[in-house]
Protein backbone atom coordinates (compact mmCIF):
# COMPACT_ATOMS: atom_id res chain seq x y z
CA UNK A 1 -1.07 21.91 4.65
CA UNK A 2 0.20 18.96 2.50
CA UNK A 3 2.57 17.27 3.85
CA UNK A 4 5.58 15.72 1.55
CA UNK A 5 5.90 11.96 0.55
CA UNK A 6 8.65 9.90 1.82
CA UNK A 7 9.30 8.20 -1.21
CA UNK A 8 12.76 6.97 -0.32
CA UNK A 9 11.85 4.41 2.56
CA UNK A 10 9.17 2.04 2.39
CA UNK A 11 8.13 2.56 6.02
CA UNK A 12 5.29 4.58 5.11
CA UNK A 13 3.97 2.25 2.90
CA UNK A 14 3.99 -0.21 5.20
CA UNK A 15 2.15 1.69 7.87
CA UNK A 16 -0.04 2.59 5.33
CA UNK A 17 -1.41 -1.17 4.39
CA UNK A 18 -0.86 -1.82 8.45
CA UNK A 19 -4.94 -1.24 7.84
CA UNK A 20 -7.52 -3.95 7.09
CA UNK A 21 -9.63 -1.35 5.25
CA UNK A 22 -6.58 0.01 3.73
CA UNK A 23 -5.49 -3.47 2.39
CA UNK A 24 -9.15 -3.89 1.22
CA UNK A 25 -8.60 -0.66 -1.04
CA UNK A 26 -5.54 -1.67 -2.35
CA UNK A 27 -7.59 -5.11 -3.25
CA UNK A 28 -9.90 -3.25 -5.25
CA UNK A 29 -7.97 -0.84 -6.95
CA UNK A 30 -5.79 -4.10 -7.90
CA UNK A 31 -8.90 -5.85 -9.14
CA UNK A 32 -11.20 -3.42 -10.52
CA UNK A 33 -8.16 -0.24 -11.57
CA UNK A 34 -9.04 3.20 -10.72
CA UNK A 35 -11.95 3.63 -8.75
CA UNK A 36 -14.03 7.10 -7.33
CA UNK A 37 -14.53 6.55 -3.77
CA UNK A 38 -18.13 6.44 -4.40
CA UNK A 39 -17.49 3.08 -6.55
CA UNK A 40 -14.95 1.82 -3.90
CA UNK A 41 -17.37 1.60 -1.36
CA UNK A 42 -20.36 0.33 -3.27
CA UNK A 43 -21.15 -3.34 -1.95
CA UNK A 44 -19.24 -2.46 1.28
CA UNK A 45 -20.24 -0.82 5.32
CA UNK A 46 -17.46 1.38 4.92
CA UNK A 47 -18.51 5.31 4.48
CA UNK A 48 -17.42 7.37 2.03
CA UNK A 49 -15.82 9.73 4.32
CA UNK A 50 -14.21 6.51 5.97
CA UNK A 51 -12.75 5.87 2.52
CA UNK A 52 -11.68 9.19 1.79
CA UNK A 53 -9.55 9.51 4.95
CA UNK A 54 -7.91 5.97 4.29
CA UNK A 55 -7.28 6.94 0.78
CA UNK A 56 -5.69 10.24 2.03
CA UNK A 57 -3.49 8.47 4.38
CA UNK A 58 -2.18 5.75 1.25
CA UNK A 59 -1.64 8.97 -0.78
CA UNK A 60 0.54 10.34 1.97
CA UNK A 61 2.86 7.03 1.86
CA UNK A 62 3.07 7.73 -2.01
CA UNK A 63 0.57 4.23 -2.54
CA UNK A 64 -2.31 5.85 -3.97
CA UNK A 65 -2.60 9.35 -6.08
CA UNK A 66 -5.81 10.32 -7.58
CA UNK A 67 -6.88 12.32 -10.94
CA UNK A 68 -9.66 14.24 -11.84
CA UNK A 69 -12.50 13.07 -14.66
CA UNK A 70 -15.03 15.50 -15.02
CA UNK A 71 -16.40 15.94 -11.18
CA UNK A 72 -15.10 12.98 -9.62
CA UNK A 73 -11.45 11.84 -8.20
CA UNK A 74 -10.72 8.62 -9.59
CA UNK A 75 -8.16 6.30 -7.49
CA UNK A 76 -5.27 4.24 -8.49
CA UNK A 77 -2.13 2.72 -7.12
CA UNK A 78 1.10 3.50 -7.67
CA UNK A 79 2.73 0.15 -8.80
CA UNK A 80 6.24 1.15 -8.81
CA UNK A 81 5.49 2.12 -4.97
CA UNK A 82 4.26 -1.21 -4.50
CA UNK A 83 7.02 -2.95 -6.48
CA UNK A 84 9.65 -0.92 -4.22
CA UNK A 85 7.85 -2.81 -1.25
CA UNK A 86 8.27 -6.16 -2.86
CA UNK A 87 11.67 -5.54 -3.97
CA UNK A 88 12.35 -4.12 0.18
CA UNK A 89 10.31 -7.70 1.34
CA UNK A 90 12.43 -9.89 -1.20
CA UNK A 91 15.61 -8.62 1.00
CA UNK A 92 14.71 -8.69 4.13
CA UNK A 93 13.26 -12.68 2.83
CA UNK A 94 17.11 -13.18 1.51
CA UNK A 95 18.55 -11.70 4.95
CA UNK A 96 16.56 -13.91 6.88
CA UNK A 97 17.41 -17.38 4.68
CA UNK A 98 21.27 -16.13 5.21
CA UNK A 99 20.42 -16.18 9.03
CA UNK A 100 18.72 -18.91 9.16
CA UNK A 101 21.25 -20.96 7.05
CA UNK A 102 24.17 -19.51 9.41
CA UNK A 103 22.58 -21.18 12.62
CA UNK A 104 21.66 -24.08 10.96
CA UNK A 105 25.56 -24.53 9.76
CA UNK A 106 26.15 -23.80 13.70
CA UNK A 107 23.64 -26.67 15.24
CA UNK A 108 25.20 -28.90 13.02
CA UNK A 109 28.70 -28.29 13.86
């Protein structure tokens, strides 16, 4: 059973890179574009059945979705998912200089 994509909080993306292999992926798929997983783990220790299971888990957060050419799945990010976890980042980063500017203002008075 498939579960559904939370594609309205950027929690699950977050738990999805919360992976050094994961973040590795998402490195290569930046770099190098869509990938099989037989290409994304050339050059690395990581088994294919390693990669397929991380990939599974970044398609469940809505990172990652994969098409089919010919026989093989071919990889590829979702950019506006990754833009909506910049965009999420850039606030929290604004939220935090507002904070931080607040108690500043209040060691100085």
């Amino acid at each position: 059973m498939r579960r559904i994509r939370n594609t309205a909080s950027p929690a699950p993306i977050f738990a999805a890179l919360g992976d050094k292999t994961r973040l590795w992926l998402v490195s290569r798929l930046c770099d190098q574009g869509p990938l099989s997983v037989t290409r994304l783990t050339v050059g690395s220790r990581v088994t294919r059945q390693a990669v397929s299971k991380h990939l599974r888990v970044m398609e469940q957060s809505g990172l990652v979705h994969a098409s089919r050419c010919g026989r093989e799945r071919r990889w590829q990010l979702d950019q506006a998912r990754l833009r909506a976890a910049r965009r999420y980042l850039d606030q929290i980063s604004l939220q935090w200089d507002a904070a931080l500017e607040r108690l500043r203002e209040f060691v100085e008075d």
